[in-house]
Protein backbone atom coordinates (compact mmCIF):
# COMPACT_ATOMS: atom_id res chain seq x y z
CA UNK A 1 0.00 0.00 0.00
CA UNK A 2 1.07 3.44 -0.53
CA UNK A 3 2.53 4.88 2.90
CA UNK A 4 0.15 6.68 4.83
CA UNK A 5 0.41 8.08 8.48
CA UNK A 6 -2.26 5.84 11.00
CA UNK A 7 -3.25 10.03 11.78
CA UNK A 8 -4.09 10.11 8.36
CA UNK A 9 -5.87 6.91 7.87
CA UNK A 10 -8.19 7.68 10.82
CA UNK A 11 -9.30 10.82 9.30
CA UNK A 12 -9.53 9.22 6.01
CA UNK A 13 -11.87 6.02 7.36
CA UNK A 14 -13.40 8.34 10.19
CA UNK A 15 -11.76 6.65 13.54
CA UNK A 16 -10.62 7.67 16.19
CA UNK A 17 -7.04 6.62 17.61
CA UNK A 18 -6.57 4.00 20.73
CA UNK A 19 -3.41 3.25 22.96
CA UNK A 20 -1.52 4.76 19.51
CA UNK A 21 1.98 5.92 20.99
CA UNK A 22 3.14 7.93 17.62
CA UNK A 23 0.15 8.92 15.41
CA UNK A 24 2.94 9.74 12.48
CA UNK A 25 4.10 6.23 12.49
CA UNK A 26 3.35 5.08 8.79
CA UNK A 27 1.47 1.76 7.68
CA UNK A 28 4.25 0.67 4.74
CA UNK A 29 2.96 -2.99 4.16
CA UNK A 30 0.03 -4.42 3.32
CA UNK A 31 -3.65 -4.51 4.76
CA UNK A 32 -4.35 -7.79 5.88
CA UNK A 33 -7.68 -9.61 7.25
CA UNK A 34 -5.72 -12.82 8.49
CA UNK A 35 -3.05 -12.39 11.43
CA UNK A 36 -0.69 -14.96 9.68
CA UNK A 37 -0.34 -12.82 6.59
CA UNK A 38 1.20 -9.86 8.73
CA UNK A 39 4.06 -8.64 7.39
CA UNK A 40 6.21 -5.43 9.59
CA UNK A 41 4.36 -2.64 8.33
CA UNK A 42 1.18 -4.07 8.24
CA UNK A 43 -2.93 -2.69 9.14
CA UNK A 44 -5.08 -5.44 10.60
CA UNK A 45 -8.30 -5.16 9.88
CA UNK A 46 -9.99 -7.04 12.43
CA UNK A 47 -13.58 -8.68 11.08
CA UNK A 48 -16.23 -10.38 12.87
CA UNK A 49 -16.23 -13.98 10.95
CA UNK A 50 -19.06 -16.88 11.58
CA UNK A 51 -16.66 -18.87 13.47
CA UNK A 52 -14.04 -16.77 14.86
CA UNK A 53 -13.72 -12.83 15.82
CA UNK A 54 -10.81 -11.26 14.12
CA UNK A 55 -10.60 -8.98 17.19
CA UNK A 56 -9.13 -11.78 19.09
CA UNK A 57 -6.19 -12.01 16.93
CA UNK A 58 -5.33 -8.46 17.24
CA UNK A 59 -2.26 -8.21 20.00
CA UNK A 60 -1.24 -11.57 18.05
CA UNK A 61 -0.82 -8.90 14.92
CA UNK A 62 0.76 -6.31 16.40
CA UNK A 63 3.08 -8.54 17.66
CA UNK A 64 3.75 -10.16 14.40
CA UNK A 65 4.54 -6.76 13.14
CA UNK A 66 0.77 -5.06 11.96
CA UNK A 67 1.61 -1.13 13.33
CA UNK A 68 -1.74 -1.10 14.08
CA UNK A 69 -5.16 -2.31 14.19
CA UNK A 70 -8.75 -1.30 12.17
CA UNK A 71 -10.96 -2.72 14.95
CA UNK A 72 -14.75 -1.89 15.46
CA UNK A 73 -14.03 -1.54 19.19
CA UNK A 74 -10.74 -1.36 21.69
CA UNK A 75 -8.68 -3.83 21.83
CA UNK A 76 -5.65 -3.42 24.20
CA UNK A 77 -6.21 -3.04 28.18
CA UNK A 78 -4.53 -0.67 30.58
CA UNK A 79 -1.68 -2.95 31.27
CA UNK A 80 -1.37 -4.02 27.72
CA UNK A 81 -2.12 -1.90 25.03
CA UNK A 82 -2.55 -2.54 21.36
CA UNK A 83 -2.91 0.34 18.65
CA UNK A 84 -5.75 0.71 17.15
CA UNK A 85 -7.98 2.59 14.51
CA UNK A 86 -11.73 2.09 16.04
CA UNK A 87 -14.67 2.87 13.81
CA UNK A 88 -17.99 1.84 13.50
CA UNK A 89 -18.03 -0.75 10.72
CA UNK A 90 -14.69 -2.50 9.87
CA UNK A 91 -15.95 -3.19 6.25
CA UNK A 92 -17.09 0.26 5.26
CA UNK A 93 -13.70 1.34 6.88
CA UNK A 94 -11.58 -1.00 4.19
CA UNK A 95 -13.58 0.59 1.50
CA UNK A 96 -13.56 3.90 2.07
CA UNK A 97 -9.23 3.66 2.88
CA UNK A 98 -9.41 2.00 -0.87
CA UNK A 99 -11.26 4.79 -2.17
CA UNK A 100 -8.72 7.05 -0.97
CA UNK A 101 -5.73 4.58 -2.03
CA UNK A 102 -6.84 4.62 -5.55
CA UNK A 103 -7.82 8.17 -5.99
CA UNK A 104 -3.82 9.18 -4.96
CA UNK A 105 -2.55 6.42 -7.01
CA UNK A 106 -3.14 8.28 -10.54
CA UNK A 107 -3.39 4.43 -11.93
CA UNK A 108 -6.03 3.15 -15.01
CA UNK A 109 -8.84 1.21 -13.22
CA UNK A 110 -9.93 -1.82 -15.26
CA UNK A 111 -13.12 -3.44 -14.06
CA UNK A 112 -14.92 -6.45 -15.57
CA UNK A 113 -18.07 -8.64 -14.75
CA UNK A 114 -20.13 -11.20 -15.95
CA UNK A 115 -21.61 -14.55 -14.75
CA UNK A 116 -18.86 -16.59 -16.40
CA UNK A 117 -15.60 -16.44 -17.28
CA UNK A 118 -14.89 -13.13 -14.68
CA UNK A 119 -11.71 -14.88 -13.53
CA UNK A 120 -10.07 -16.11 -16.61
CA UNK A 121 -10.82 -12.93 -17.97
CA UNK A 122 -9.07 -11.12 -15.16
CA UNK A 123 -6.18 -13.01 -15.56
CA UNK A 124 -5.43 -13.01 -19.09
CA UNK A 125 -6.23 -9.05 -18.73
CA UNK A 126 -3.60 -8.48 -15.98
CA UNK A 127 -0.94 -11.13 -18.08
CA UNK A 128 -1.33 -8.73 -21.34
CA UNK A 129 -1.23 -5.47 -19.25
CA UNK A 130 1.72 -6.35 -17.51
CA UNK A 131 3.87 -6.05 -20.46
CA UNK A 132 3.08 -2.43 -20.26
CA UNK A 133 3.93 -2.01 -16.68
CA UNK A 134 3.38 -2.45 -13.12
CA UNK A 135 -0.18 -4.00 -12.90
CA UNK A 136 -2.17 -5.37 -9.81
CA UNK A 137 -5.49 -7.94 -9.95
CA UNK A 138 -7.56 -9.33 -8.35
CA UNK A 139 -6.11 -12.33 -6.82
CA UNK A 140 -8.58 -15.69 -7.27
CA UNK A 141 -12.09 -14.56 -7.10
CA UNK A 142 -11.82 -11.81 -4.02
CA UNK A 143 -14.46 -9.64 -5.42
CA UNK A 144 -16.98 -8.67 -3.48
CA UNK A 145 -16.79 -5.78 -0.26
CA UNK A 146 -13.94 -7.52 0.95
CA UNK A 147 -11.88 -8.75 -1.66
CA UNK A 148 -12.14 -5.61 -3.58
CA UNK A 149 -10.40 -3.19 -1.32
CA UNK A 150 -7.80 -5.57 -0.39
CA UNK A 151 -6.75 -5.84 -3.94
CA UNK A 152 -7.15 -2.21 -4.47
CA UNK A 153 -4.56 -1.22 -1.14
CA UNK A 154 -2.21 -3.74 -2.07
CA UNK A 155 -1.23 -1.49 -5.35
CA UNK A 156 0.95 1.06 -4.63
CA UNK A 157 2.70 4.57 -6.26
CA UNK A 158 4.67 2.47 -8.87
CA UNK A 159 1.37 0.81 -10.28
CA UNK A 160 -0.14 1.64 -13.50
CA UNK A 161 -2.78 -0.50 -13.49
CA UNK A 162 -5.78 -1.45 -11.67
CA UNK A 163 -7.53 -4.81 -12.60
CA UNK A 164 -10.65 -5.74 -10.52
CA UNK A 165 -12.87 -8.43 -10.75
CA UNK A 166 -16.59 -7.34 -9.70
CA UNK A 167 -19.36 -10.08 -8.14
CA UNK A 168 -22.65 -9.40 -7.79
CA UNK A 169 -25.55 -11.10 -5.39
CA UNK A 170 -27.62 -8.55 -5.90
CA UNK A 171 -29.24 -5.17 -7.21
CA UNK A 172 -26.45 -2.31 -6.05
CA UNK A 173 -23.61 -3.98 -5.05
CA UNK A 174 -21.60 -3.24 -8.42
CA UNK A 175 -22.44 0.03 -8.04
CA UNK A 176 -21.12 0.27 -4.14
CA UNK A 177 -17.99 -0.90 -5.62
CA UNK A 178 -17.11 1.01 -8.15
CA UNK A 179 -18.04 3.68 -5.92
CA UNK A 180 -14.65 1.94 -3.85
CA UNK A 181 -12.28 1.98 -6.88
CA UNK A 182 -14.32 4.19 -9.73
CA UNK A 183 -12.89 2.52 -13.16
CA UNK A 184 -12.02 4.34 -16.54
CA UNK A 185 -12.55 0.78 -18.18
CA UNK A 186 -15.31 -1.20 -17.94
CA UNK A 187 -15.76 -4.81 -19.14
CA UNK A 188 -19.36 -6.78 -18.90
CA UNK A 189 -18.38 -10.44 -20.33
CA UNK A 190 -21.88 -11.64 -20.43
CA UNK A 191 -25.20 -12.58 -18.71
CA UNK A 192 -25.88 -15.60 -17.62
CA UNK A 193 -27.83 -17.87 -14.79
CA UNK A 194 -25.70 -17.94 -11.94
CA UNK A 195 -27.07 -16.69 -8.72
CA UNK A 196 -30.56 -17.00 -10.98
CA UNK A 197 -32.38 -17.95 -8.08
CA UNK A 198 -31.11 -14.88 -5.76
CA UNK A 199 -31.28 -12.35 -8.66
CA UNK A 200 -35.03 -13.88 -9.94
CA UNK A 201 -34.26 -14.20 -13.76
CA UNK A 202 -31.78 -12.91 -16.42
CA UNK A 203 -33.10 -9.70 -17.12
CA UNK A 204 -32.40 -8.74 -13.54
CA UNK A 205 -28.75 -9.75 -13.05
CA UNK A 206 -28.40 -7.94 -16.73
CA UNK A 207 -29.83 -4.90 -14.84
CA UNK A 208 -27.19 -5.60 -11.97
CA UNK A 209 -24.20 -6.31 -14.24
CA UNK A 210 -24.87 -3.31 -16.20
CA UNK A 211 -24.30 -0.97 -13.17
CA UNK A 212 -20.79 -0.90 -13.95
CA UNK A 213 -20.81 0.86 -17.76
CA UNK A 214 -23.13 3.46 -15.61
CA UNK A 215 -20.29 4.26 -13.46
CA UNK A 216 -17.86 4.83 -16.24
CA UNK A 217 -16.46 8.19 -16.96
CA UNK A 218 -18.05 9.44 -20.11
CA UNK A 219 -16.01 9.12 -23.33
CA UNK A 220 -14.58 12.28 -23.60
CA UNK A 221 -13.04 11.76 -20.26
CA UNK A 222 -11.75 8.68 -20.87
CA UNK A 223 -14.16 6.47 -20.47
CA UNK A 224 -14.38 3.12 -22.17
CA UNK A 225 -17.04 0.59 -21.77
CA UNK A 226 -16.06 -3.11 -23.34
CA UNK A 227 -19.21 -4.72 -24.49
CA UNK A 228 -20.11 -8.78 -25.75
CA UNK A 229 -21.80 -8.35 -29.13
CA UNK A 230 -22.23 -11.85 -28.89
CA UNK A 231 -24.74 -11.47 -25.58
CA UNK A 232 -27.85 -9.27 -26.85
CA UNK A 233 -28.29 -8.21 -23.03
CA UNK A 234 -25.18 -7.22 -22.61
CA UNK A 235 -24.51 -5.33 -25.86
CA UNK A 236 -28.04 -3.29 -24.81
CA UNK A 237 -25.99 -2.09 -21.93
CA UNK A 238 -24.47 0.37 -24.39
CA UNK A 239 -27.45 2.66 -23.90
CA UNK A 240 -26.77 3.40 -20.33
CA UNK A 241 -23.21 4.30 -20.52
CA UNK A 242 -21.58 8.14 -21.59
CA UNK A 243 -18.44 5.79 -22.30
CA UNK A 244 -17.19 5.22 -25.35
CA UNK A 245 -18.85 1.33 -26.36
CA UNK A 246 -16.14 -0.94 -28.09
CA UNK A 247 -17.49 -4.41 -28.87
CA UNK A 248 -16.00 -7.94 -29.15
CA UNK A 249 -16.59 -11.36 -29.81
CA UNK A 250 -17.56 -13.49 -33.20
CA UNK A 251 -19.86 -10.81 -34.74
CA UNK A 252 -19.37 -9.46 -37.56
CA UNK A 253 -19.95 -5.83 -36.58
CA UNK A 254 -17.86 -6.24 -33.81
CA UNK A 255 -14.67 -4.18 -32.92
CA UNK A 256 -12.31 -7.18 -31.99
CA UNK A 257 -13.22 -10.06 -33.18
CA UNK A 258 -12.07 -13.69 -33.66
CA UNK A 259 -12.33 -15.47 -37.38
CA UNK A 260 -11.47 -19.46 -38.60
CA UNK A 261 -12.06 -20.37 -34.41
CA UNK A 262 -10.89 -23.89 -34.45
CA UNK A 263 -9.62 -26.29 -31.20
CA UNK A 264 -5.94 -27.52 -31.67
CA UNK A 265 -3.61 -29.54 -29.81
CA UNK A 266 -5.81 -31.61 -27.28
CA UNK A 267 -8.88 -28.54 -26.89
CA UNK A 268 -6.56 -25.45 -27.01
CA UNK A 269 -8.68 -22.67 -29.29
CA UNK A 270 -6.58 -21.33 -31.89
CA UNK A 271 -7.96 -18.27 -33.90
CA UNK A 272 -7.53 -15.01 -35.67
CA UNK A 273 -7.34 -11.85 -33.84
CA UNK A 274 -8.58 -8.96 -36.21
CA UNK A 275 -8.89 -5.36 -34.40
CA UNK A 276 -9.15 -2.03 -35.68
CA UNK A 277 -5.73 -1.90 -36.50
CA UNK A 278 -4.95 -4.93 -37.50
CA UNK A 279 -4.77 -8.75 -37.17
CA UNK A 280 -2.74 -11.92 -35.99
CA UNK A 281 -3.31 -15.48 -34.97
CA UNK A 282 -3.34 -16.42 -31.93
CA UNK A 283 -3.06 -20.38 -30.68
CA UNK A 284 -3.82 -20.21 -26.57
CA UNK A 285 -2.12 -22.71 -24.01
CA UNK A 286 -5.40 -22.70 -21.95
CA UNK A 287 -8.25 -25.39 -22.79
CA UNK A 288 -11.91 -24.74 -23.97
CA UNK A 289 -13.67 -22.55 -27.25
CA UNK A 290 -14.86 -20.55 -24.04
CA UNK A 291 -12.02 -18.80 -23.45
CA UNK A 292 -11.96 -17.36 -27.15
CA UNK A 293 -14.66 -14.40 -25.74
CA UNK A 294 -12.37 -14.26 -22.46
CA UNK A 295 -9.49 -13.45 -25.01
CA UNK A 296 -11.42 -11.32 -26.98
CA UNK A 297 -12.58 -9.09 -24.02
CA UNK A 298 -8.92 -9.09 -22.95
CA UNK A 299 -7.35 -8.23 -26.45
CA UNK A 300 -10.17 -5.34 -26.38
CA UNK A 301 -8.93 -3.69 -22.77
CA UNK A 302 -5.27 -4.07 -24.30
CA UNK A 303 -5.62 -2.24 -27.75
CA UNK A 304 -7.80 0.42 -25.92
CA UNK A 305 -4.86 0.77 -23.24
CA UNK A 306 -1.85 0.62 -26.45
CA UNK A 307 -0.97 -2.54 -27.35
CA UNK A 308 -0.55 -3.61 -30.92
CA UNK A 309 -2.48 -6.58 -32.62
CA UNK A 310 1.03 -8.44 -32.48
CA UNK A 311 1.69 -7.95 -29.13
CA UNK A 312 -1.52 -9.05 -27.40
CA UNK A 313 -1.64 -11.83 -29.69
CA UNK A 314 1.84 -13.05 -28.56
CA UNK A 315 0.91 -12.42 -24.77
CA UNK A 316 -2.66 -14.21 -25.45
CA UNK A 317 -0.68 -17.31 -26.79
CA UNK A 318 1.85 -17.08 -23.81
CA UNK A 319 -0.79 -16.69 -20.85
CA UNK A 320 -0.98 -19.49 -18.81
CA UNK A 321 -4.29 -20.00 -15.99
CA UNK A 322 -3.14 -17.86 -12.95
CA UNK A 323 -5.95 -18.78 -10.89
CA UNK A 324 -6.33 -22.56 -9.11
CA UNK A 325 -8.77 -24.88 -9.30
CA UNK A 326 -10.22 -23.32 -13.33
CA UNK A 327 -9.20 -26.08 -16.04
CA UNK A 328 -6.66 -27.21 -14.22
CA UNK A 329 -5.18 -29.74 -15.99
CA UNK A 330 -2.17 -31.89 -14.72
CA UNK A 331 -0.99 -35.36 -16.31
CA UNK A 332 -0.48 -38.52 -13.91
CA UNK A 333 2.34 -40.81 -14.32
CA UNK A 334 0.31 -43.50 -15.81
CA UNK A 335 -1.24 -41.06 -18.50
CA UNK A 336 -4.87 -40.30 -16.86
CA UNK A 337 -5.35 -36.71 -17.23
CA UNK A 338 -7.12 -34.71 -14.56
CA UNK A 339 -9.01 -31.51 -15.16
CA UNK A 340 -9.52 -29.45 -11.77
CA UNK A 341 -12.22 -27.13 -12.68
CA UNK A 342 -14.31 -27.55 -9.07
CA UNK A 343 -13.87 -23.67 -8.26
CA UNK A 344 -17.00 -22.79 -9.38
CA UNK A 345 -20.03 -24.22 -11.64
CA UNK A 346 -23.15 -22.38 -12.89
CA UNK A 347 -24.94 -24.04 -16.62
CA UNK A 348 -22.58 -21.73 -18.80
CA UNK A 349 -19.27 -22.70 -17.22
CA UNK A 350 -20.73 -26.83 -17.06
CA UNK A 351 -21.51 -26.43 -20.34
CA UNK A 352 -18.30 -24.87 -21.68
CA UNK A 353 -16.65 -27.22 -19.28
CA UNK A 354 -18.02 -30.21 -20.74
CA UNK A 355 -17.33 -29.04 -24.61
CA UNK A 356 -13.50 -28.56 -23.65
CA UNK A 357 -13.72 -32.08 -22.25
CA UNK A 358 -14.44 -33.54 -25.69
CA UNK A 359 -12.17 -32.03 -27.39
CA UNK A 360 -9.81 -33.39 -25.33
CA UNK A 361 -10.84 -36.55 -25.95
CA UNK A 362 -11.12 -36.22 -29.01
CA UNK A 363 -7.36 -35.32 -29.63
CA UNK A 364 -6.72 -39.20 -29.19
CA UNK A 365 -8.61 -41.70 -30.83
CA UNK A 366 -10.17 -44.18 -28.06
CA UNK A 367 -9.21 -41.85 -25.11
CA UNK A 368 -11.91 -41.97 -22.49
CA UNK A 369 -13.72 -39.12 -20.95
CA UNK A 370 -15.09 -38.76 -17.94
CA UNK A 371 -17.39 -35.93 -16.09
CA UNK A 372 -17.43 -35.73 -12.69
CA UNK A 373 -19.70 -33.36 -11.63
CA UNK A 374 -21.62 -32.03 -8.54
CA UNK A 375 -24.17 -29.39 -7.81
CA UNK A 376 -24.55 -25.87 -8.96
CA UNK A 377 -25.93 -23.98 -6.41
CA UNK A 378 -27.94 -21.01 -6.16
CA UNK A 379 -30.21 -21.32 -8.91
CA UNK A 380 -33.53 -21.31 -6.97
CA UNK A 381 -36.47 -22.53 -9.05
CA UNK A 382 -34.20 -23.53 -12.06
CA UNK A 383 -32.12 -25.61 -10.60
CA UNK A 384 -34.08 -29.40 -11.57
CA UNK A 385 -34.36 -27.85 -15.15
CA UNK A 386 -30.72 -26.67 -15.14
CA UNK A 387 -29.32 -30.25 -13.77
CA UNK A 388 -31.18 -32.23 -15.49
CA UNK A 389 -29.76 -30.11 -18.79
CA UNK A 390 -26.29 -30.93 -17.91
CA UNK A 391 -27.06 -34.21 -17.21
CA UNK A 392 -28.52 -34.55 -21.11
CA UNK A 393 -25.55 -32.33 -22.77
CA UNK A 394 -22.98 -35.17 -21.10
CA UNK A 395 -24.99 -37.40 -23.03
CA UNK A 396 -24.61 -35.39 -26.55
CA UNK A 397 -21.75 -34.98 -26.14
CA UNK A 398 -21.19 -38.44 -26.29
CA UNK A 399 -19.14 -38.26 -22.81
CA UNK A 400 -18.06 -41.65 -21.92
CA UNK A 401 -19.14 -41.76 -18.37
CA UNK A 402 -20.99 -39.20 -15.92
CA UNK A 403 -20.25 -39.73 -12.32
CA UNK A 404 -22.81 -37.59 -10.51
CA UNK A 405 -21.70 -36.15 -6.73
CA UNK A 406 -23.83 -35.83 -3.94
CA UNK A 407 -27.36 -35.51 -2.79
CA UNK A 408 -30.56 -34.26 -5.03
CA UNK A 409 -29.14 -32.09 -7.55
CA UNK A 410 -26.96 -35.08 -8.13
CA UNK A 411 -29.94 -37.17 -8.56
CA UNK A 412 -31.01 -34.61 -10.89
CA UNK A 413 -27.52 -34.64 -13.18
CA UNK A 414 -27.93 -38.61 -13.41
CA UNK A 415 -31.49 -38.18 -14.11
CA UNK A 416 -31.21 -36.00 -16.86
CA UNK A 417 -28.11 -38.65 -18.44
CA UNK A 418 -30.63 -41.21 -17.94
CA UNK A 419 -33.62 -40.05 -19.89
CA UNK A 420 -31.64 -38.43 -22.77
CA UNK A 421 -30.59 -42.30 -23.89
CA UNK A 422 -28.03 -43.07 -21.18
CA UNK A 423 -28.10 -47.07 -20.14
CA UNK A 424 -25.92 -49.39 -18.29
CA UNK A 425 -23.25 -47.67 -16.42
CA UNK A 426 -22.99 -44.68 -18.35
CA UNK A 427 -24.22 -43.22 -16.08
CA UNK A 428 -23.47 -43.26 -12.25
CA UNK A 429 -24.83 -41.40 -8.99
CA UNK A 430 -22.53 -41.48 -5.90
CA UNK A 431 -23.09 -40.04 -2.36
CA UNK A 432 -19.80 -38.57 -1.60
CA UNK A 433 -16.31 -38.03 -3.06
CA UNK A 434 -15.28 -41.08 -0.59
CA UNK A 435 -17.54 -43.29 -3.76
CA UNK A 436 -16.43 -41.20 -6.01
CA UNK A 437 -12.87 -41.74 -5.47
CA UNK A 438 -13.13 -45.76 -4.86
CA UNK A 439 -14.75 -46.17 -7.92
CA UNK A 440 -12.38 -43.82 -10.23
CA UNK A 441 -9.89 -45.56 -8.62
CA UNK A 442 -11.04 -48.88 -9.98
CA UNK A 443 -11.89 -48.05 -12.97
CA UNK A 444 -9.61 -45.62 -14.29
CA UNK A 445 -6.80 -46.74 -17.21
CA UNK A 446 -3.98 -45.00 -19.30
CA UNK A 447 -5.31 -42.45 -21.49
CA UNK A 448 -8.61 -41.47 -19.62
CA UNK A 449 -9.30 -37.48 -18.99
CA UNK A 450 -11.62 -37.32 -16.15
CA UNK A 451 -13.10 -33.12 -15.58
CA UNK A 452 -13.71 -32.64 -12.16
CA UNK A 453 -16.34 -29.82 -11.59
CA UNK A 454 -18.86 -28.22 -8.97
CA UNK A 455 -19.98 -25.34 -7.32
CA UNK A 456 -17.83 -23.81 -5.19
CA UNK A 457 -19.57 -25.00 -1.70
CA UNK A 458 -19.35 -28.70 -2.39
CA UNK A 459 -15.21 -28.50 -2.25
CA UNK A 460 -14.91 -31.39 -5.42
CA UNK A 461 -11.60 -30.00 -5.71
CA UNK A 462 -10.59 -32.53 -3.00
CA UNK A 463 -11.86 -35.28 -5.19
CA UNK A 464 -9.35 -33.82 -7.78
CA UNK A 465 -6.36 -33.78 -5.49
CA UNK A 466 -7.31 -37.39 -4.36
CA UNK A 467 -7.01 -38.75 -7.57
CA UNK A 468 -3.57 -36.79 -8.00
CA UNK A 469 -2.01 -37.76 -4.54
CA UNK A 470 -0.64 -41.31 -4.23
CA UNK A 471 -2.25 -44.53 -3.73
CA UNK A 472 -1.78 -44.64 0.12
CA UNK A 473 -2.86 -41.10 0.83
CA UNK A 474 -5.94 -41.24 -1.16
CA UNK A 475 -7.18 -44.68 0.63
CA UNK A 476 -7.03 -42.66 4.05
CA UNK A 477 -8.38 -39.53 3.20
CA UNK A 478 -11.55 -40.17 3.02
CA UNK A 479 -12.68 -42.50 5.45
């Protein structure tokens, strides 16, 4: 973080000092949330959490090196005092400290959203940017109230850019965070159904997502609002935005585009790039047609921020996945390849999921493929019709098994394999990743690429490690 006095961070957050024994003492390192990521230097920001009180870590902090703490009460005694910064709301503290963080760092604030592909997106955004100097992003999916500021206060007076993933759960919380770190560039990767049942239908989270082009600068400040042509909801955003509207994606009509899209090398997309200025091909190292639009959006923030046509399709070929646990893929010994993509699942990222699966498979004639998939939460009254969908693409697709993962929605994945023309053992329903794992285990041989893939709350991403770890390890874990 850029160095600021704890005198003026508690006029800046409105606080008032505790047991602080030199108010011009600077905070130099970062601002932290967990006591064992205190560096010297540090704020602690203490939070109230559902299991523990970050409060009670506090002297543990200062000792550790934090110069002070961001606490919603005191926390030192008489005979043992610890610094602090108390205001009213801990939360609403961090935000308002990034506010002022970003507004003195003079850097270009790059902003995206979407119901898929947000983090991909980010990355391959901060990998191009980086060429052109210092950048900081959003690290994993820490986007909401939280997330956001810590990203934003980790940048400092050397940073030129600003890249910040944006989540939504509902009606006004873009708009309270780019009210945190107000972006120049604005990037709305498309509309989807996750969180359906919590936003109440598509047309809704469009309205949500589409608070960010409102907060963008208008375009003869600056302001720049990256639209999907591809996604008729979000291309309609361009009517409530004063920023200049620069499209991407596979339409014709659109600013950067891709043309001759094709999958190469075991599912890696290979395409043209064509932009205003120009065009090159571009073969990607990451897996899935999905992430042509992710490239596309990224290749958009890049020629609006400078880069040529050859350089961002050079850095789009080079960028690797920054974040865990999104198409992961990793080879075993004896040839089985596993594809960690249990982050996160909603229908557009199962879907696309699925698709990059195939081709895959398809790279090798007689190689195996194998979906193992859990529940997608959140989607309210959609969520039998959205299972049972998946369920029926897998069988399309011509996937050659489906192990399903857990309770209903499970069912409901298996079910949906089942009446599309599934038969035999083509189709399987487990309880747990303890099943899951016993009967991979059996059944697995050279060759086979198995996607592992759920929402983020079911933690399938241990199923993936288990079939990584070794033998031994994997028959304990679970029992």
């Amino acid at each position: 973080m850029i160095a600021l006095s704890l005198t003026e961070i508690a006029g800046l957050v409105g606080g008032q000092p505790h047991d602080i024994p030199d108010p011009d003492l600077k905070v130099t390192g970062p601002v932290v949330i967990d006591s064992r990521e205190v560096r010297p230097g540090s704020l602690f920001a203490a939070l109230p959490g559902e299991r523990v009180d970050g409060h009670d870590f506090a002297r543990g902090a200062v000792e550790a090196g934090a110069v002070a703490v961001l606490a919603a009460r005191p926390v030192g005694t008489p005979d043992a005092p610890v610094p602090a910064i108390v205001v009213p709301d801990v939360i609403a503290a961090m935000g308002a400290l990034a506010r002022a963080v970003v507004e003195r760092l003079g850097a270009t604030v790059v902003a995206l959203t979407g119901s898929a592909g947000k983090t991909s997106t980010k990355d391959l955004i901060a990998q191009l940017l980086q060429r052109r100097g210092p950048t900081v992003w959003t690290p994993g999916s820490l986007n909401n109230e939280i997330g956001l500021p810590l990203t934003a206060m980790s940048a400092d007076e050397a940073t030129q850019h600003l890249v910040l993933e944006m989540g939504a759960r509902g009606k006004g919380h873009i708009r309270y965070l780019t009210e945190l770190t107000p972006p120049r560039v604005g990037v709305v990767l498309n509309v989807g159904t996750a969180h359906i049942g919590e936003f109440g239908g598509r047309e809704q989270i469009a309205e949500a997502k589409g608070e960010l082009v409102e907060a963008l600068p208008p375009a003869e400040e600056g302001g720049v609002a990256v639209l999907n042509a591809d996604d008729p909801l979000v291309r309609a955003m361009a009517s409530r935005t004063k920023a200049r509207t620069v499209l991407f994606g596979e339409a014709e009509d659109a600013d950067v585009r891709a043309g001759n899209v094709r999958l190469a090398d075991g599912g890696r997309p290979a395409f043209t790039l064509h932009t205003p200025t120009g065009c090159s091909d571009v073969t990607m190292r990451l897996y899935g047609e999905h992430h042509v639009s992710n490239a596309l959006a990224a290749a958009a923030v890049a020629h609006e921020l400078g880069m040529s046509v050859d350089e961002i399709a050079v850095a789009l070929s080079e960028a690797g996945q920054l974040s865990r646990w999104r198409m992961e893929v990793t080879e075993r010994s004896d040839g089985v390849t596993v594809v960690n993509d249990a982050y996160n699942a909603n229908p557009e990222s199962m879907r696309a999921a699925l698709r990059a699966l195939v081709a895959m498979g398809a790279a090798t004639p007689g190689r195996r493929t194998w979906a193992v998939l859990g529940p997608m939460a959140e989607l309210g009254e959609e969520s039998l019709a959205e299972h049972d969908a998946v369920g029926r693409l897998a069988v399309r697709l011509n996937v050659s098994k489906l192990v399903a993962v857990g309770g209903q929605e499970a069912a409901w994945l298996d079910m949906g394999a089942k009446n599309e023309g599934s038969w035999g053992e083509e189709s399987v329903h487990v309880s747990d990743v303890r099943a899951a794992v016993d009967l991979l285990r059996s059944e697995l041989r050279p060759g086979d690429v198995v996607l592992v893939k759920a929402s983020r709350s079911v933690g399938l991403e241990r199923l993936a490690q288990a079939l990584l770890d070794g033998e031994g390890e994997v028959a304990g874990r679970w029992a």
